[in-house]
Protein backbone atom coordinates (compact mmCIF):
# COMPACT_ATOMS: atom_id res chain seq x y z
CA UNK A 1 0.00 0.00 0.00
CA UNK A 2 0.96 3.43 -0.90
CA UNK A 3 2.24 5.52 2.58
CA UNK A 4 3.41 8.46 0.45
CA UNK A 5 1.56 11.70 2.14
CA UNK A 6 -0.48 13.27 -0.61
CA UNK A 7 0.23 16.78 -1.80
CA UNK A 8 -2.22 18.74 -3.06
CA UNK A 9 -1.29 20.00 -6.66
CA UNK A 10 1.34 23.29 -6.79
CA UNK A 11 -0.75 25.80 -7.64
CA UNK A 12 -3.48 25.05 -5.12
CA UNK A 13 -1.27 25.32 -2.01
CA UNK A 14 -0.09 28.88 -3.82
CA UNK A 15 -3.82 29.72 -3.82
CA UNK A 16 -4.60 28.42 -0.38
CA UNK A 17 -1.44 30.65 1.10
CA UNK A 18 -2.75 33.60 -0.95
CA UNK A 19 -5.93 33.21 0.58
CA UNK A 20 -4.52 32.85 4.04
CA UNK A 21 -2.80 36.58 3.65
CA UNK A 22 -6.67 37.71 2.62
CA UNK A 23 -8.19 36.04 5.35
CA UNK A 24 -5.74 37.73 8.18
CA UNK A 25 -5.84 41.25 6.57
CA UNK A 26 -2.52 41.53 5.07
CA UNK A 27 -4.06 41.73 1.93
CA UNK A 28 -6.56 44.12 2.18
CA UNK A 29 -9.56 44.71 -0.16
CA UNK A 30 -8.53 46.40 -3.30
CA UNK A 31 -4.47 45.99 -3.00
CA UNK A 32 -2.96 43.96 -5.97
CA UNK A 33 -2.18 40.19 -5.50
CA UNK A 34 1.07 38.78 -6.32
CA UNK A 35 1.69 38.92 -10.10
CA UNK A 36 1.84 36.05 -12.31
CA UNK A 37 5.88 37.17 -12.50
CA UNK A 38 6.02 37.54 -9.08
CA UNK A 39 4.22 34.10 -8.55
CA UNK A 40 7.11 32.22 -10.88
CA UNK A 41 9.52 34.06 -9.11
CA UNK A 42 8.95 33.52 -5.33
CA UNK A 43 8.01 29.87 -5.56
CA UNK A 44 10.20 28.84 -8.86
CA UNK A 45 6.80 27.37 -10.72
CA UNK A 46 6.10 27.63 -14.11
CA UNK A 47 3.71 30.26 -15.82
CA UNK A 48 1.32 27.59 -16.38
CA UNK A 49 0.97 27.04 -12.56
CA UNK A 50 1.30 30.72 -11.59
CA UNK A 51 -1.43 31.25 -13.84
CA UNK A 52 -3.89 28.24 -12.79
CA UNK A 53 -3.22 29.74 -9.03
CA UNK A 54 -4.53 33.39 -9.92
CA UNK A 55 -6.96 31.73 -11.59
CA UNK A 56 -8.10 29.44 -8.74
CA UNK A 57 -8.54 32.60 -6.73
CA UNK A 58 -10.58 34.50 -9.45
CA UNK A 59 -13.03 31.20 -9.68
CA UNK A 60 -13.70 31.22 -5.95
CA UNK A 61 -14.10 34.62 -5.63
CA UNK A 62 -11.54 36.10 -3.74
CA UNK A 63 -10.46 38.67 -6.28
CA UNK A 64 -11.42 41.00 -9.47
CA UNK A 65 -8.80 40.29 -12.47
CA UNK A 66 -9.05 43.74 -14.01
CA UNK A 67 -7.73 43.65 -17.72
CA UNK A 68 -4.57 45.85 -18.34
CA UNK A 69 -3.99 46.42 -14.25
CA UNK A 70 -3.82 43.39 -12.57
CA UNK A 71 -5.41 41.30 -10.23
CA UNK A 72 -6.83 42.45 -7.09
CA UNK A 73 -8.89 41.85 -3.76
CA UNK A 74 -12.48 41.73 -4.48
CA UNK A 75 -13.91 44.03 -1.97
CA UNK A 76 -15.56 42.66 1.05
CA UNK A 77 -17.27 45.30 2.46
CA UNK A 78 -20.35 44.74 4.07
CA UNK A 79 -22.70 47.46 4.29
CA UNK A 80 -25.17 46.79 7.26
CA UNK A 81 -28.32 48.78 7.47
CA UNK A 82 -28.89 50.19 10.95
CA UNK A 83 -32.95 51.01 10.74
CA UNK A 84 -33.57 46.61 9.55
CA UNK A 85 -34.36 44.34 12.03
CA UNK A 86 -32.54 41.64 10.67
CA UNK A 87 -29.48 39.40 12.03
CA UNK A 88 -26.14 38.98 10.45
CA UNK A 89 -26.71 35.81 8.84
CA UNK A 90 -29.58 37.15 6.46
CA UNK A 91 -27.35 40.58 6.20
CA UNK A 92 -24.57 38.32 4.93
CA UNK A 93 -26.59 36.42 2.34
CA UNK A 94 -27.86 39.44 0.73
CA UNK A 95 -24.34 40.48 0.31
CA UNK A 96 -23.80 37.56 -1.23
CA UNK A 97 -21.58 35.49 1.31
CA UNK A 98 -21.34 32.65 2.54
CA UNK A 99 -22.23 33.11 6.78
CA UNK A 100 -21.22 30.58 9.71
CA UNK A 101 -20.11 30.90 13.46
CA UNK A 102 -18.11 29.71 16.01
CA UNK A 103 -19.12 29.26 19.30
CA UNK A 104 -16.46 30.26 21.77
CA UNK A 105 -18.02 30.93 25.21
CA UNK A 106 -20.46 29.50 27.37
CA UNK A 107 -22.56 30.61 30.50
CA UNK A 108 -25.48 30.21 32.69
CA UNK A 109 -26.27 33.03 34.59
CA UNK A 110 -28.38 33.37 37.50
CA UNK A 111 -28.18 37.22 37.98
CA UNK A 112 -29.50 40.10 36.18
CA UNK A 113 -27.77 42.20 33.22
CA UNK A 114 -27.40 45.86 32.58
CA UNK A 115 -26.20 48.11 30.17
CA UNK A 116 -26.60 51.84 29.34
CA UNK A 117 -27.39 52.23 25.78
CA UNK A 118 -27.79 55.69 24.40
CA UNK A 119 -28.14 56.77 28.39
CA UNK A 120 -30.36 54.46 29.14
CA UNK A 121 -29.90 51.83 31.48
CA UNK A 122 -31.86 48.50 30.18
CA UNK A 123 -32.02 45.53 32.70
CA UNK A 124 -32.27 41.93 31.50
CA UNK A 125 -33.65 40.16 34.04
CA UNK A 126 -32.25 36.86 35.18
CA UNK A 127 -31.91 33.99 34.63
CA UNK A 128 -30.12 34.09 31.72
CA UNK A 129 -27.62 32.67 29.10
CA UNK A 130 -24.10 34.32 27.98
CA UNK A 131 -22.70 32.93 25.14
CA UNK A 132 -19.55 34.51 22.75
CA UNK A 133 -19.01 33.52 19.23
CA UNK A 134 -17.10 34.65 16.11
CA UNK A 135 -19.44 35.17 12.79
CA UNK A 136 -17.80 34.38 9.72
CA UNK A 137 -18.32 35.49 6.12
CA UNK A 138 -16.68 32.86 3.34
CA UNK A 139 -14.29 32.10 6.44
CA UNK A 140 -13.79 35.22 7.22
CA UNK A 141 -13.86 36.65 10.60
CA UNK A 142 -16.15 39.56 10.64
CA UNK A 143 -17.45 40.01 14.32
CA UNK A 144 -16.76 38.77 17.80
CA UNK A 145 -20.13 38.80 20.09
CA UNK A 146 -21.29 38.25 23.29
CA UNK A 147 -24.94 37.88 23.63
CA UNK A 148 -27.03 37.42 26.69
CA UNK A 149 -30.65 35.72 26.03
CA UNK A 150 -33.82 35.48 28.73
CA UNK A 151 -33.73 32.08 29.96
CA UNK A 152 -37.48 32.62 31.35
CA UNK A 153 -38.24 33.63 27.83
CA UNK A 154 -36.38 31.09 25.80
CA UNK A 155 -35.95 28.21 28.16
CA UNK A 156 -33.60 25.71 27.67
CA UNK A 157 -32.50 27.56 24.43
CA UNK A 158 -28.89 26.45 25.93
CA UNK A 159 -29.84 23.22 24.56
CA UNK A 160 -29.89 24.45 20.60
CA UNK A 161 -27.67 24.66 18.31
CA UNK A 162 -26.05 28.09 19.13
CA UNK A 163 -24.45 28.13 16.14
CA UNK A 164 -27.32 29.11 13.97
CA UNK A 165 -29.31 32.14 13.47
CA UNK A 166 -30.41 33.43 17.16
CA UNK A 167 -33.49 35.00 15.56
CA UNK A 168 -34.55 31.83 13.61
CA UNK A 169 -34.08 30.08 16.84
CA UNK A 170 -36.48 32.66 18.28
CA UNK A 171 -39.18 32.73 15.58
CA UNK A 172 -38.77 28.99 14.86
CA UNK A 173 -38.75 27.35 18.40
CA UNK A 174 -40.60 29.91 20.68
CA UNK A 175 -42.88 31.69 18.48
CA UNK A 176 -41.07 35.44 19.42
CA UNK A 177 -40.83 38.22 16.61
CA UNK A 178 -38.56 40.75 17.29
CA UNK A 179 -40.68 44.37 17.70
CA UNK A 180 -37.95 46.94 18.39
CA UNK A 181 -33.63 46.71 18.83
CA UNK A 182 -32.22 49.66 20.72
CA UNK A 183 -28.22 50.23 19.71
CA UNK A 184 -25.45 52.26 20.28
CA UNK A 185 -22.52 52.70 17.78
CA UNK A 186 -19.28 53.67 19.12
CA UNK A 187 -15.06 53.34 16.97
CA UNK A 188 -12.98 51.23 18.93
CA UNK A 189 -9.53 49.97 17.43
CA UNK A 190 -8.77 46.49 17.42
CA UNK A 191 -4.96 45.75 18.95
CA UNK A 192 -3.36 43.19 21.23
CA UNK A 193 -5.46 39.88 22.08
CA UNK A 194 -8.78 41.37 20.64
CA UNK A 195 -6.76 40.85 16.95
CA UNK A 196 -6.49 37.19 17.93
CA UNK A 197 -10.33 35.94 17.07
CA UNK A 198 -10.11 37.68 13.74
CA UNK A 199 -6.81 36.12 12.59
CA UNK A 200 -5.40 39.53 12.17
CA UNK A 201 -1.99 40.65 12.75
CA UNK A 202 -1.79 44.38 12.92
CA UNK A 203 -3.82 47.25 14.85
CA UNK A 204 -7.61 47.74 12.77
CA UNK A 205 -10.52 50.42 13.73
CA UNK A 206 -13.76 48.75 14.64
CA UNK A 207 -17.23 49.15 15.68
CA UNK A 208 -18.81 48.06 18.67
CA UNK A 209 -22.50 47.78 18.95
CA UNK A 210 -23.90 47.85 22.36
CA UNK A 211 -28.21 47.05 21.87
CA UNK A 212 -31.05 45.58 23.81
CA UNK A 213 -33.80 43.59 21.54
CA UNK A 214 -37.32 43.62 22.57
CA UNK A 215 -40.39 41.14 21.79
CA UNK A 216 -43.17 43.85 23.46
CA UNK A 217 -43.39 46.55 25.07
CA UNK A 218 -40.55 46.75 27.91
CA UNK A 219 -40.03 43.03 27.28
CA UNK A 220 -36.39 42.57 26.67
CA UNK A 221 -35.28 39.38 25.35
CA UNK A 222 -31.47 39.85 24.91
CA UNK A 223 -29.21 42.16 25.00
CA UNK A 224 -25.67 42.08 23.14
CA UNK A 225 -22.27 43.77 22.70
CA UNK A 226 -20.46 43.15 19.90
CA UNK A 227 -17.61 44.06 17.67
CA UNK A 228 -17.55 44.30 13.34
CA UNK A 229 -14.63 44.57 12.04
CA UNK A 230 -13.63 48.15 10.68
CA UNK A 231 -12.55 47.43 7.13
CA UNK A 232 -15.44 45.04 6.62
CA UNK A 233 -18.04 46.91 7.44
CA UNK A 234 -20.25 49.80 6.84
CA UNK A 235 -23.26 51.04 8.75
CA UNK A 236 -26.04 52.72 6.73
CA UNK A 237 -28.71 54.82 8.18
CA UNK A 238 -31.63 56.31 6.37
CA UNK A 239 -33.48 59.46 7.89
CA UNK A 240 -36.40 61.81 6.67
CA UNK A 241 -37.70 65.08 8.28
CA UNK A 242 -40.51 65.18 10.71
CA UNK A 243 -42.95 67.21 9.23
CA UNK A 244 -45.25 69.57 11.48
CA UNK A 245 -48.05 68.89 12.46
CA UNK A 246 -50.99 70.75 10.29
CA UNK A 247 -53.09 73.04 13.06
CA UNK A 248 -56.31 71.64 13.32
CA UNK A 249 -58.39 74.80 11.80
CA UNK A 250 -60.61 76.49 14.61
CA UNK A 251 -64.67 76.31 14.67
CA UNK A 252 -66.35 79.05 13.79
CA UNK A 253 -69.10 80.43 15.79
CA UNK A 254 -72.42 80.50 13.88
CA UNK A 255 -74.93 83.34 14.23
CA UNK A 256 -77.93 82.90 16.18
């Protein structure tokens, strides 16, 4: 029987390390890719395998071959709008990627929460569940979250599968709707361990969103603070004037 380790062919495991620089940010969105010259010349392959490796990357979508220029990073901006009810694995199928998570961190809490969003302190009432996890796009880290969910609520919602969509799990298993998210925006910079769950290697600006969700009036059903990565994301907010209100015209007295 053949022992010999397989190898995958040359020009994938170019591909796959190209990726990897994507992936950790030292490739950003819209910088050029190694050249097909540059490809032959760092790993001594042939132009038919430098090729087949740019080409590898254009097929699975990690970058825009522009004709005369080069190849670059296809843009992975996200642009999230802030006045939607909607959770980040519909946001990231719109966009067109591919969404998944990680579940990092687990806890039952017997306590209350609070946080002051927009100064206002909300109060999740306890018992309740904590749980952190990383949100991917195409295997890209996009967000780090911790979430904490009403355990009178959702019982045993520990007992899911965490890793999907909280709000399917909400709609699906327990019948709740989501009626009104309060948030807070505030730029942070990533640096130091916080770089570590995105795969990243140097300093990035970020957003952190600090919100409580409601399902009625008062009734908070989790609360969450979380961070999107800075050159992933955009937040989009749409606004229209209050008009005044018309005067009401004023009765006139009749004659006798």
């Amino acid at each position: 029987m053949d022992t010999d380790r397989y190898n995958p062919p040359k020009y994938f495991q170019i591909s796959r390390e190209i990726i990897s620089l994507i992936q950790r940010g030292v490739l950003p969105p819209g910088q050029p890719v190694p050249s097909q010259y540059a490809i032959i010349e760092k790993y001594q392959v042939s132009n038919t395998t430098a090729r087949k490796a740019l080409l590898e990357l254009e097929k699975e979508g990690w970058v825009n071959r522009v004709k005369g220029k080069g190849t670059f990073v296809r843009d992975y901006t996200v642009v999230r709008a802030i006045n939607r009810i909607f959770g980040f694995t519909k946001n990231m199928l719109e966009a067109g990627r591919k969404p998944s998570t990680k579940l990092t961190g687990f806890h039952l809490r017997n306590g209350d929460h609070a946080q002051t969003i927009n100064g206002r302190a909300y109060t999740l009432k306890g018992p309740f569940c904590e749980i952190e996890r990383i949100r991917y796009a195409d295997n890209i880290p996009m967000m780090s979250e911790t979430r904490y969910i009403s355990l009178a609520l959702c019982p045993d919602i520990h007992k899911r599968n965490l890793e999907q969509s909280l709000y399917a799990i909400f709609e699906r298993d327990y019948g709740i709707h989501l009626t009104e998210i309060n948030q807070m925006l505030s730029a942070v910079l990533l640096e130091g361990e916080a770089l570590k769950p995105f795969r990243l290697e140097k300093p990035v600006p970020a957003f952190r969103v600090e919100g409580a969700s409601f399902c009625g009036k008062d009734l908070i059903i989790e609360m969450e603070d979380s961070v999107y990565r800075g050159d992933m994301y955009r937040f989009a907010a749409k606004a229209v004037p209050q008009l005044p209100r018309r005067a009401l015209p004023t009765p006139q007295a009749k004659g006798p």
